[in-house]
Protein backbone atom coordinates (compact mmCIF):
# COMPACT_ATOMS: atom_id res chain seq x y z
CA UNK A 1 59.01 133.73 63.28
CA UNK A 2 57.18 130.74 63.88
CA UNK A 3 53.09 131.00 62.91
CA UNK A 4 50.70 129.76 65.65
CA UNK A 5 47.43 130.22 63.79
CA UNK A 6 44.27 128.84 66.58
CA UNK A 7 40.85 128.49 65.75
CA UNK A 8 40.13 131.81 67.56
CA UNK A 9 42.69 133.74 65.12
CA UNK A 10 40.76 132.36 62.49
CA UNK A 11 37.55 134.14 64.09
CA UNK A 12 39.57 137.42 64.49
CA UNK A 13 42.12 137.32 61.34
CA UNK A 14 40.23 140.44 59.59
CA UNK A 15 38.33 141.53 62.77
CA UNK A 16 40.51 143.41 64.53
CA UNK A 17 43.73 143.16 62.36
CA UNK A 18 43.58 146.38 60.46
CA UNK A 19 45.69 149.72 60.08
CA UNK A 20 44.70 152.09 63.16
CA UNK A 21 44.79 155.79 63.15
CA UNK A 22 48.22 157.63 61.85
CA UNK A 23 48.61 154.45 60.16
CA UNK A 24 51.60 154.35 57.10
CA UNK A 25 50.12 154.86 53.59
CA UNK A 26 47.00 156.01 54.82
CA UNK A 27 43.68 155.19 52.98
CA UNK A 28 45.14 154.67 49.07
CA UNK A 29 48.14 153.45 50.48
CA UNK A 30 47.01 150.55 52.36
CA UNK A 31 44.14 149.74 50.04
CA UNK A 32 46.00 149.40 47.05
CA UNK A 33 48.43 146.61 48.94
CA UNK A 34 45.19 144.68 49.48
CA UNK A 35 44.25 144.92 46.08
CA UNK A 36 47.19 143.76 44.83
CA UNK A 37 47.66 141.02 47.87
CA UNK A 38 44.26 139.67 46.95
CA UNK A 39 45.13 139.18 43.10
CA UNK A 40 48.13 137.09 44.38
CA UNK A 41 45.62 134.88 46.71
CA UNK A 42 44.90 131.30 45.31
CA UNK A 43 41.07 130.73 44.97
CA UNK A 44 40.67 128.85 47.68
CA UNK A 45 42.32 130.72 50.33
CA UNK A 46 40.37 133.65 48.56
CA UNK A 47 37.41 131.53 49.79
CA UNK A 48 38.03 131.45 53.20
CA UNK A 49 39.20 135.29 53.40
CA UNK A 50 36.20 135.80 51.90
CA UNK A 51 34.12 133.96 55.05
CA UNK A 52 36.31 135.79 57.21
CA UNK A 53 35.33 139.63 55.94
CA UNK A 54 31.54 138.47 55.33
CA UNK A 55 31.58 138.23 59.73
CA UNK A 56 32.55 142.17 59.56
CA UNK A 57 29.08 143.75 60.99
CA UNK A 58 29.99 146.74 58.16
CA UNK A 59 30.07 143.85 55.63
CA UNK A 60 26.95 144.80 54.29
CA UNK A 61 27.15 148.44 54.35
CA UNK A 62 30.46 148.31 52.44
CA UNK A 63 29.17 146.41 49.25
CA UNK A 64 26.10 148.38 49.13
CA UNK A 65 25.27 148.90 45.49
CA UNK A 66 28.28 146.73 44.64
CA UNK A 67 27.47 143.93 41.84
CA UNK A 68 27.75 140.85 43.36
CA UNK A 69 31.00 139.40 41.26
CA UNK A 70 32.84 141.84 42.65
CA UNK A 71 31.71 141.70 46.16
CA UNK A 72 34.45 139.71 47.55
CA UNK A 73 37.50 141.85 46.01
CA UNK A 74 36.10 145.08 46.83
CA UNK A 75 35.11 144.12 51.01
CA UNK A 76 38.62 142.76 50.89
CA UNK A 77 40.17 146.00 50.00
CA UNK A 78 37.78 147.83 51.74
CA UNK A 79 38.57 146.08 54.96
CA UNK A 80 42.20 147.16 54.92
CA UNK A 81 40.80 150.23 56.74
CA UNK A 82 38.45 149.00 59.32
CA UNK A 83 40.45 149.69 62.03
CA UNK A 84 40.98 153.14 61.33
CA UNK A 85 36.85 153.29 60.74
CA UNK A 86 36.65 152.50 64.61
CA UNK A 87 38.61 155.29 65.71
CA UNK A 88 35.63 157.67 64.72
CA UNK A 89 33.00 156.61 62.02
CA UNK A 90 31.84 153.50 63.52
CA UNK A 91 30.38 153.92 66.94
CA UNK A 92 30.38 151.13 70.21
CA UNK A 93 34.10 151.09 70.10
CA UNK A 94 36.32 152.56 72.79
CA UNK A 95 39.65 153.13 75.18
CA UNK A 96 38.59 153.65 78.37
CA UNK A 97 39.63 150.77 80.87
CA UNK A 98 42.09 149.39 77.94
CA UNK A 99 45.55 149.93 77.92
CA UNK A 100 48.52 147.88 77.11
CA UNK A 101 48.95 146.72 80.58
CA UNK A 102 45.60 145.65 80.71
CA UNK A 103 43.87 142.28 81.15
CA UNK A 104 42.55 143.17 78.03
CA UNK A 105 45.57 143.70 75.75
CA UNK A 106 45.51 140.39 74.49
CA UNK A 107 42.39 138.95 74.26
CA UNK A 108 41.25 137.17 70.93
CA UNK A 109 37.55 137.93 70.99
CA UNK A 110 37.00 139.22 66.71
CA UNK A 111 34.56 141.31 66.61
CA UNK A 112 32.73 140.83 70.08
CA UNK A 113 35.40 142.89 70.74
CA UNK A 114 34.62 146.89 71.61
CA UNK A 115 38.21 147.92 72.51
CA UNK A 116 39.60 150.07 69.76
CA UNK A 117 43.44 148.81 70.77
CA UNK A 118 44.95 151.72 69.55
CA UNK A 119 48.28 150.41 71.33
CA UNK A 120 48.43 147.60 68.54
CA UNK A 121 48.59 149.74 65.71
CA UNK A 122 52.19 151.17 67.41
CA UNK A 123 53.80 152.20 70.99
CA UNK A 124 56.12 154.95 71.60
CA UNK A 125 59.18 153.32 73.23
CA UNK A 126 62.18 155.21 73.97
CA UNK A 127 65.20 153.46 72.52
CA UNK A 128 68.58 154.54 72.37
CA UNK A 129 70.04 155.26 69.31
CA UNK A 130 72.36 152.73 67.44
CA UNK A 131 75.57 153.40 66.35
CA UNK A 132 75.29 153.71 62.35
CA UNK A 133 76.13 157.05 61.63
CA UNK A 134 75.62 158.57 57.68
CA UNK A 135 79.05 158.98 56.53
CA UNK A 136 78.18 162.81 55.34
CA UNK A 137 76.42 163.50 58.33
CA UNK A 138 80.34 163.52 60.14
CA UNK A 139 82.42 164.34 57.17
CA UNK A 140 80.14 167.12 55.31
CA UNK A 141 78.27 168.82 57.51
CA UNK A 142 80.03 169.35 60.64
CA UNK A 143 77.17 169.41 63.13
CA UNK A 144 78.06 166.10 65.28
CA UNK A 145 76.66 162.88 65.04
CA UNK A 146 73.60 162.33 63.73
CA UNK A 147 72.59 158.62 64.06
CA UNK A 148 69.13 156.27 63.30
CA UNK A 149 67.62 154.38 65.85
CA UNK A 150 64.71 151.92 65.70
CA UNK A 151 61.95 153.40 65.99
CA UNK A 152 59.37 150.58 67.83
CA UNK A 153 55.89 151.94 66.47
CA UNK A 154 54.35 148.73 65.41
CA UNK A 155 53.30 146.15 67.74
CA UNK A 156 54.78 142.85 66.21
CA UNK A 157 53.51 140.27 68.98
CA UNK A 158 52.94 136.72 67.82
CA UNK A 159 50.29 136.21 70.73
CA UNK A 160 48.33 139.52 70.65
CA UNK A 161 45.50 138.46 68.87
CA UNK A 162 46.89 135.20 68.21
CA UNK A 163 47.96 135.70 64.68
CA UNK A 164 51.51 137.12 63.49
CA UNK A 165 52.29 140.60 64.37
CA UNK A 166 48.57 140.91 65.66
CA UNK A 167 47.63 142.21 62.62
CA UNK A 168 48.00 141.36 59.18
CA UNK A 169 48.08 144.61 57.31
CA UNK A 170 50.22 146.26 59.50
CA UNK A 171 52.56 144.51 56.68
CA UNK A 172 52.12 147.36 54.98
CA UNK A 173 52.95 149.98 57.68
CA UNK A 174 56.00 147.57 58.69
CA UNK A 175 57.08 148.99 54.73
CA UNK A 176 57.21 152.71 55.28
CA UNK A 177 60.52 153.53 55.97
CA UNK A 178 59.89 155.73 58.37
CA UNK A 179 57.78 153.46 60.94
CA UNK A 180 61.00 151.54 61.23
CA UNK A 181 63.33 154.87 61.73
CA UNK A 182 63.77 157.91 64.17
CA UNK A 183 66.68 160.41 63.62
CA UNK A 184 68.83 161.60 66.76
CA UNK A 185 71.27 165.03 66.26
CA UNK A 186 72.42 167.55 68.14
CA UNK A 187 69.23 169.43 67.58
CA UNK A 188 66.85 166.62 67.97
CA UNK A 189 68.92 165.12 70.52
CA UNK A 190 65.40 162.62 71.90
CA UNK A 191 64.90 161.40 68.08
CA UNK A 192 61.92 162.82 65.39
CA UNK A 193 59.56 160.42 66.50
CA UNK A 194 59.65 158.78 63.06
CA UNK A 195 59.98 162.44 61.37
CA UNK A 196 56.77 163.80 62.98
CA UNK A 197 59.31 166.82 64.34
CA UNK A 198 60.81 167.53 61.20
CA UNK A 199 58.61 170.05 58.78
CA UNK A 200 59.06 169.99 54.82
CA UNK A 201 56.96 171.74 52.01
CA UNK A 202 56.67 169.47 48.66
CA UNK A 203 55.79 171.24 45.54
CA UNK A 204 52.06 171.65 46.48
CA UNK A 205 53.26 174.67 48.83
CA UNK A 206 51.65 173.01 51.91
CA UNK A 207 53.97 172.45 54.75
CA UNK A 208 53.59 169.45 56.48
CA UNK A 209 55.30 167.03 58.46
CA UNK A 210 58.15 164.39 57.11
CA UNK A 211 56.12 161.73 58.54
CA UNK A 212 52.72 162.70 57.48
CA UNK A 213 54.39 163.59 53.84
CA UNK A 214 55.81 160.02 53.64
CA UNK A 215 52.44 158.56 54.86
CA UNK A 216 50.34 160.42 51.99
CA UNK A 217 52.28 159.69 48.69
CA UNK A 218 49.69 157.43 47.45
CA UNK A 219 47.20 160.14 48.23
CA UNK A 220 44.75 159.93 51.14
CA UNK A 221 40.66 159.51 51.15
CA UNK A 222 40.06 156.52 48.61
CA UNK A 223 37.41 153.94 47.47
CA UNK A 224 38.03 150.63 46.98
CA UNK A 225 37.40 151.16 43.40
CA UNK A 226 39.47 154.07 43.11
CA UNK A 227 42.66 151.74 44.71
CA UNK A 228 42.16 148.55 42.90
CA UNK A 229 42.26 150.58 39.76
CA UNK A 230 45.04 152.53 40.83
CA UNK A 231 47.28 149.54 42.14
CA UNK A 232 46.15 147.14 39.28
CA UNK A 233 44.49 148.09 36.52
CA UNK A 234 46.08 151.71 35.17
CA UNK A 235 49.19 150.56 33.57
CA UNK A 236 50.92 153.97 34.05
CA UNK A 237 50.71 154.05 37.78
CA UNK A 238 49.98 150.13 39.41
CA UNK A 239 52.58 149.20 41.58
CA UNK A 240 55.18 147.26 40.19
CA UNK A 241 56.20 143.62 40.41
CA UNK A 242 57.78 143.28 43.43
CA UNK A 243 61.22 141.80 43.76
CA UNK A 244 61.25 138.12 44.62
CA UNK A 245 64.16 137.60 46.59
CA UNK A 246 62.28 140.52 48.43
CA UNK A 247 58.70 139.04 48.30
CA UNK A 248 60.12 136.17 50.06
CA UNK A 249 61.39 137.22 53.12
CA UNK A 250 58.87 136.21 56.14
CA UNK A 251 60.90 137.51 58.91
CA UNK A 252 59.22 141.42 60.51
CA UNK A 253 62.54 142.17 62.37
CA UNK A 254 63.92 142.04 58.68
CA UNK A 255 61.12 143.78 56.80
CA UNK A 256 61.80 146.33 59.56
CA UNK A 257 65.59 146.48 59.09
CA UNK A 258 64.92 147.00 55.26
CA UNK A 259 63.06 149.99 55.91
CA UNK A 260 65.00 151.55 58.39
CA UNK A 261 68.05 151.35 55.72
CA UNK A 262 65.92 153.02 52.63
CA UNK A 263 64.40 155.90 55.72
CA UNK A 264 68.50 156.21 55.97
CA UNK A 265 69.15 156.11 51.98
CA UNK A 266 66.10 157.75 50.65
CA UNK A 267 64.44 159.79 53.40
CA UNK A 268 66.93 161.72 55.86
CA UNK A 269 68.78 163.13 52.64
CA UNK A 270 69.20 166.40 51.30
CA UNK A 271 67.30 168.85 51.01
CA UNK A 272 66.13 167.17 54.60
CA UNK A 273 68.47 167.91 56.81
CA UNK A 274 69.27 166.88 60.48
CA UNK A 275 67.03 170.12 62.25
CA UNK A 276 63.37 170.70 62.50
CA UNK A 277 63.17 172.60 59.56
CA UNK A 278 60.93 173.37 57.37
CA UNK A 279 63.23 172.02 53.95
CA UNK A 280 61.52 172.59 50.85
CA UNK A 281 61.38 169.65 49.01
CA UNK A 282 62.88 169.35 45.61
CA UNK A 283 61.40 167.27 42.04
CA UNK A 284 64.97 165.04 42.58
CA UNK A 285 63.59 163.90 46.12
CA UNK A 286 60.00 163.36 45.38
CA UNK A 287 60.46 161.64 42.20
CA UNK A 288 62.11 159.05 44.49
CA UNK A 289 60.58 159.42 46.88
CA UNK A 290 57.33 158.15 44.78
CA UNK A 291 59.57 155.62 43.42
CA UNK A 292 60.71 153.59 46.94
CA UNK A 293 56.95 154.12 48.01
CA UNK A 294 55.74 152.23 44.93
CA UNK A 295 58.17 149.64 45.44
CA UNK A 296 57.85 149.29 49.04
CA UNK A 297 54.08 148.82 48.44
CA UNK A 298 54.50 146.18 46.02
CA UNK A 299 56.69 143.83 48.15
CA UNK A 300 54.19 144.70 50.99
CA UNK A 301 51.49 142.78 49.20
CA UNK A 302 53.49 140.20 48.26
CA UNK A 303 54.50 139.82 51.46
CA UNK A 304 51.20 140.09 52.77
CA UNK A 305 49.49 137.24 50.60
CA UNK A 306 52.16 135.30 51.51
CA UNK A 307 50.85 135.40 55.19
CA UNK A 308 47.66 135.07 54.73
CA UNK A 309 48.01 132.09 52.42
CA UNK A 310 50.16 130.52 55.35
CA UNK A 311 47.84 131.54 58.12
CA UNK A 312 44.74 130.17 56.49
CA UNK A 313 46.64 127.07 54.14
């Protein structure tokens, strides 16, 4: 995908171009990919992300009591959440008189902006169901055909805010496999929505839903501090080095057809199976479940610094 990066992206690039509500990863999730994507930044496009976040009007309310040296790292990180902030905790923001048929859909304003643009984070999209088919779904189980579709939850536009995929860190949502995934079966026969209709219980006891369990592995509520500790610093839990080959693919439509194949190889597996459940998770499946998270998070960053070091080169 070609990158068409105008002077009025520049003025939006970390205005509006954040994870929105029921975003992948959640809090920990998507902070730790910024920590690790700024560490990968060269100093001078560090510089002008820098200029970029200082424009946020929160700007000074997140470093607050942060020493200055460390200023510019932590608003970074702590900017890879803004745009779920506006959904609640910041006020002057709404969704009345937007929608994704508006006039307003794709304006480029940054942060004169007081359209939340909920519709960018993802739109629901009925698509039919392709024809892959998990080989024990037909030969072991004997319920039918249970096939993946593509699930179309992220809004990947080139010209939405001017900038690639309209926003930046939705590189990281683009990563959880299933944003990228719905299941169709006999009992599901209109698709999971992503696994928001399926149910399993991990070994905390709580029941929740596939989605929302996939979404939370790195945890949920987090500080910048906490996350740039957590994804760089602890040695016995940052994310990995990310595979290059990996790291270097630019192409969405591909990062998207990567997930969609590890939702098929790691997610819809036993003890998940094709119904609504709930399935009671077992140490086999979270352990890699944990595992692909971790890795998917580290290629996300990479992946991510590689765009913004393109956008603002």
């Amino acid at each position: 995908m070609a990158m068409h990066f105008r002077s009025a992206a520049v003025a939006a690039f970390l205005a509006l171009s954040f994870p929105f509500n029921a975003s992948a990863w959640w809090d920990e999730g998507h902070m730790q990919i910024a920590a690790v994507a700024y560490e990968r930044l060269s100093p001078q496009i560090r510089e002008k992300a820098d200029a970029l976040i200082r424009l946020n009007p929160e700007y000074e309310s997140w470093v607050a009591g942060v020493p200055e040296r460390l200023r510019p790292q932590y608003a970074f990180v702590r900017a890879a959440v803004w745009a779920d902030d506006i959904k609640g905790q910041v006020t002057g923001y709404t969704d009345e008189g937007d929608t994704p048929d508006s006039p307003t859909a794709g304006r480029n304003i940054g942060y004169g902006d007081s359209f939340k643009h909920g519709y960018w984070h993802y739109k629901d999209m009925m698509q039919q169901p392709d024809k892959i088919i998990r080989a024990n779904a037909v030969g072991q189980t004997g319920r039918g055909r249970e096939t993946f579709g593509e699930r179309d939850d992220l809004s990947f536009e080139v010209d939405r805010v001017g900038f690639p995929f309209g926003h930046p860190f939705h590189v990281g949502d683009a990563h959880q496999p299933l944003h990228a995934t719905a299941l169709f079966s006999k009992a599901l026969k209109k698709g999971d929505q992503g696994g928001n209709l399926i149910e399993v219980t991990p070994a905390d006891g709580q029941t929740v839903k596939l989605h929302a369990y996939w979404d939370g592995i790195f945890g949920g509520y987090s500080t910048p501090f906490g996350a740039i500790r957590n994804g760089l610093l602890d040695k016995n839990i940052k994310l990995p080095e990310p595979d290059q080959t990996r790291a270097a693919i630019s192409d969405p439509a591909e990062w998207l057809r990567e997930s969609r194949q590890k939702a098929i190889e790691f997610v819809y597996v036993a003890p998940v199976g094709y119904e609504k459940g709930p399935y009671e998770l077992d140490r086999s499946y979270e352990t890699r479940a944990r595992i692909l998270a971790r890795e998917q998070a580290a290629v996300a960053a990479a992946r991510l610094a590689n765009l913004i070091s393109e956008a603002l080169k």
